[in-house]
Protein backbone atom coordinates (compact mmCIF):
# COMPACT_ATOMS: atom_id res chain seq x y z
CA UNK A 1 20.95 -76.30 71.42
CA UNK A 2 24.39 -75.04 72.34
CA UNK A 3 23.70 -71.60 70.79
CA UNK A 4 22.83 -73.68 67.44
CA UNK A 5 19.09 -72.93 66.15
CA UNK A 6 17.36 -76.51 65.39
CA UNK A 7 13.57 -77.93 63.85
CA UNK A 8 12.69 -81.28 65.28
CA UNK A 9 9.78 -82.79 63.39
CA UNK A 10 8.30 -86.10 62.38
CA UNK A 11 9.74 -87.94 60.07
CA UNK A 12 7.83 -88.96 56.69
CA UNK A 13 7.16 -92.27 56.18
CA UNK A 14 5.88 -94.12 52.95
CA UNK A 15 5.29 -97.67 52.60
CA UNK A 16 5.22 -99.19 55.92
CA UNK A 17 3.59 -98.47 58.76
CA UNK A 18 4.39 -95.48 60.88
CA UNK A 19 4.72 -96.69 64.11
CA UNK A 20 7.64 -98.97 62.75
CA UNK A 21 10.06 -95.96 63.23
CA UNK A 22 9.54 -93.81 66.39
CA UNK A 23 12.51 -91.12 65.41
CA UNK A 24 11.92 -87.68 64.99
CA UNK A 25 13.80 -85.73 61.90
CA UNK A 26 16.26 -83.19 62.92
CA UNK A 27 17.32 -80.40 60.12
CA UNK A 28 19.43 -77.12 60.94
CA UNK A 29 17.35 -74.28 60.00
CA UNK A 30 18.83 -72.47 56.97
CA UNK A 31 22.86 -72.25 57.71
CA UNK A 32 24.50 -68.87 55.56
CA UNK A 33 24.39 -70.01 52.04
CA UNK A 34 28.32 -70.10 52.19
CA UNK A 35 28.60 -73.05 54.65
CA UNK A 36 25.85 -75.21 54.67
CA UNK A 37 28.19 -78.59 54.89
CA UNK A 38 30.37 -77.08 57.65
CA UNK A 39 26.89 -75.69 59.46
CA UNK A 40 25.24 -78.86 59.79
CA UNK A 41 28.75 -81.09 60.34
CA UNK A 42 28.80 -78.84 63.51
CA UNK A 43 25.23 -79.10 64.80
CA UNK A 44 25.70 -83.25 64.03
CA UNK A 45 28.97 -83.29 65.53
CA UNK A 46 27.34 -81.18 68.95
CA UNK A 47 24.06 -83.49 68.69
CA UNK A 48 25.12 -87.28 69.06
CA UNK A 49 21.72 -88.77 68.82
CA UNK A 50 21.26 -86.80 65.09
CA UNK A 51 24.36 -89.35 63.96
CA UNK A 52 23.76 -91.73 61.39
CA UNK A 53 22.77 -95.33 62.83
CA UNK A 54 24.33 -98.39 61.44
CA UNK A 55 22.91 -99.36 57.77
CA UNK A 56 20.76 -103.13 58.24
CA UNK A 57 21.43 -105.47 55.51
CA UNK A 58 18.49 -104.89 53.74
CA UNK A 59 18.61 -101.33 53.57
CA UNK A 60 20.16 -98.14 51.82
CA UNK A 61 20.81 -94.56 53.50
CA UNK A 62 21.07 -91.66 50.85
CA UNK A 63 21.89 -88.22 52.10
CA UNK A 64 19.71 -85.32 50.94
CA UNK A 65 22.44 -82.93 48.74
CA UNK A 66 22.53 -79.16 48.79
CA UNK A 67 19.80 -79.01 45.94
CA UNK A 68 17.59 -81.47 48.65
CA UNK A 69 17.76 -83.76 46.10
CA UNK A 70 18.65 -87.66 47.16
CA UNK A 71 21.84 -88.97 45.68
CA UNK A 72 23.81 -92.04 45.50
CA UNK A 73 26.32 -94.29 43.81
CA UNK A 74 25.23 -97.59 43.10
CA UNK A 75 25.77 -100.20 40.41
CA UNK A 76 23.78 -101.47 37.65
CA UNK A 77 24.54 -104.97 36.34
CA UNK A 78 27.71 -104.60 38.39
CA UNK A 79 29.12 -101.51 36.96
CA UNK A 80 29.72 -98.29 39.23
CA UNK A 81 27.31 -95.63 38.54
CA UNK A 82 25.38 -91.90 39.95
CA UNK A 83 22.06 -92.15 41.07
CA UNK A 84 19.56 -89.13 41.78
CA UNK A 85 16.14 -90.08 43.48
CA UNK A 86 13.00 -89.41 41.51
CA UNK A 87 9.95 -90.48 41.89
CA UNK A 88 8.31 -89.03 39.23
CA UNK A 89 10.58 -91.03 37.14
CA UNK A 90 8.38 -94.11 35.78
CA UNK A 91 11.55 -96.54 35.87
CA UNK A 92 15.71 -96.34 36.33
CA UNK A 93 16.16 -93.82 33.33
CA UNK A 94 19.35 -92.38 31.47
CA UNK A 95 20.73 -91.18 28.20
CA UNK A 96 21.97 -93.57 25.70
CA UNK A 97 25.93 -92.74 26.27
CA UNK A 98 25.38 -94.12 29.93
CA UNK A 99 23.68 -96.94 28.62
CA UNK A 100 26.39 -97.42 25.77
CA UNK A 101 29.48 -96.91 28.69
CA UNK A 102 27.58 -99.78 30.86
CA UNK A 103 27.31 -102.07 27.95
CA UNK A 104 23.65 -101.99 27.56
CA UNK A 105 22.17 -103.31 24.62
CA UNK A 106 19.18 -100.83 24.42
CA UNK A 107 18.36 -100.75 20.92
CA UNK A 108 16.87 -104.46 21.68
CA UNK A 109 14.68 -102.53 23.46
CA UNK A 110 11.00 -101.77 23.72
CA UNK A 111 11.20 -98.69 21.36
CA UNK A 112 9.01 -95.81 23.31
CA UNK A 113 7.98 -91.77 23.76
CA UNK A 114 9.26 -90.86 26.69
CA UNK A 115 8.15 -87.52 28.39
CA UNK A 116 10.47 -86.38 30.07
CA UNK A 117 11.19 -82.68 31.86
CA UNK A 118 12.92 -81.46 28.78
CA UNK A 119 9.45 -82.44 26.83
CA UNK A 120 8.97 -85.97 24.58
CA UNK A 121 11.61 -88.26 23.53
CA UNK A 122 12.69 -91.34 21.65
CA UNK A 123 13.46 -93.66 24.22
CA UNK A 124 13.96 -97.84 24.93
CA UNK A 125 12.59 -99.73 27.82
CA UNK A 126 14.55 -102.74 28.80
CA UNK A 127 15.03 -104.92 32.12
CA UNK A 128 18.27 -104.08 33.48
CA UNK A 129 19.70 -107.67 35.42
CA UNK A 130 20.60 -105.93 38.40
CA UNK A 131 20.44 -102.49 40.34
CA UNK A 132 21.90 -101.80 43.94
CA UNK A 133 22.06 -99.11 46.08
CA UNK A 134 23.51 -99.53 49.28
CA UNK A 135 23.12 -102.78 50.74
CA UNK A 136 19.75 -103.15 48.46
CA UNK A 137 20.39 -105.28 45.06
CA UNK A 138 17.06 -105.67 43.02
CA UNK A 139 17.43 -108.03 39.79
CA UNK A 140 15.11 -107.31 36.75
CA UNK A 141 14.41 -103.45 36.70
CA UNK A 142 12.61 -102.01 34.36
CA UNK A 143 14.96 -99.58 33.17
CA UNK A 144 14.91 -96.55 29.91
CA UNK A 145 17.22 -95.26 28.04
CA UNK A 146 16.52 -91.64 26.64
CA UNK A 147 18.05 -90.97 23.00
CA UNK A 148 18.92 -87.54 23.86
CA UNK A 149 22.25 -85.69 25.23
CA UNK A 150 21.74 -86.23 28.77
CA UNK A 151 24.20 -85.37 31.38
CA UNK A 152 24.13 -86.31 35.35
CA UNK A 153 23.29 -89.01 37.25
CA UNK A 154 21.22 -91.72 36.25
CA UNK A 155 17.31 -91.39 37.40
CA UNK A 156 16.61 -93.85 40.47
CA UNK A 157 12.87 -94.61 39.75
CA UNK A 158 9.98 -96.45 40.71
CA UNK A 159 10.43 -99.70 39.08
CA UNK A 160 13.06 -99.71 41.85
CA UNK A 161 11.87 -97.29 44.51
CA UNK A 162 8.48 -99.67 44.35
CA UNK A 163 9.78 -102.59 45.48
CA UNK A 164 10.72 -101.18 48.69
CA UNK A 165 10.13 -98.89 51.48
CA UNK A 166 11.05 -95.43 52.04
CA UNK A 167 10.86 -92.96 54.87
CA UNK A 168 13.02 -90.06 56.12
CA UNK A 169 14.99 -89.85 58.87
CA UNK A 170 17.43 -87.47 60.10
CA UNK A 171 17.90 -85.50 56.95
CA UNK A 172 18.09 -88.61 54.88
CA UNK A 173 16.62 -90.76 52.74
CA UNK A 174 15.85 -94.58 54.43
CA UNK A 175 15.13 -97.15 51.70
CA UNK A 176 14.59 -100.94 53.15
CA UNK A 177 13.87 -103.90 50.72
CA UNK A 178 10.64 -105.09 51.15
CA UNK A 179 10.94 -108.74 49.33
């Protein structure tokens, strides 16, 4: 499309029907490692259908990074925070200085092994009062806090990612509340 190399496929849906969302995914085949962002701004910018539709109220749109991870700020129990998608992640996970900088009293905690990709861990499960991403706030997540030194955003897992829907749509990541 305007001398701009493009790969239109179907989008992946999980937890919902397909036929809910007609759209078809639209990536830029790999741009030169030195300008991805500025690559795919231009192919977007040339390609107004590929533009990001207006976020419903009961849903969250995370763009897929330059490691194709998911990522996201968000809040837990009000306070501003990094999330990375996972969903090999069991619940919302993090290190115990995150938990200590949001005020989290973990060591009430259920105390736990956690395997994690570093190996097994002493860890805490607790329910964290509220989580939100986007325009998607979920109260009583089931939440663990890793005591080891762990840097980076906080682990967005299933005990949230559950208790929606998820599909992906133009090179991100839809998530829509389902109750």
């Amino acid at each position: 499309v305007n001398g701009k190399r493009i790969t239109r496929g179907l989008s992946r849906h999980h937890g919902h029907t397909p036929s809910a969302d007609k759209s078809s995914a639209v990536t830029e085949t790999q741009p030169t490692p030195a300008e991805p962002q500025r690559a795919l701004e231009a192919v977007l910018a040339e390609e107004p259908e590929t533009k990001t539709p207006a976020t419903r109220k009961d849903e969250a749109r995370l763009v897929r990074g330059h490691n194709h991870h998911y990522n996201s700020t968000g809040q837990i129990n009000g306070k501003v925070v990094s999330f990375m998608v996972d969903t090999g992640a069991y619940s919302v996970a993090m290190g115990y200085r995150e938990a200590d900088r949001l005020g989290l009293n973990w060591k009430s905690g259920t105390r736990i092994v956690a395997n994690t990709a570093s190996g097994q861990s002493a860890g805490y499960e607790l329910n964290l009062n509220s989580v939100k991403v986007g325009n998607i706030t979920l109260n009583n997540v089931k939440g663990t806090v890793i005591v080891a030194d762990i840097d980076g955003p906080i682990l967005l897992g299933m005990s949230f990612m559950a208790r929606g829907s998820m599909r992906e749509e133009n090179n991100q990541l839809v998530l829509t509340k389902k109750y």
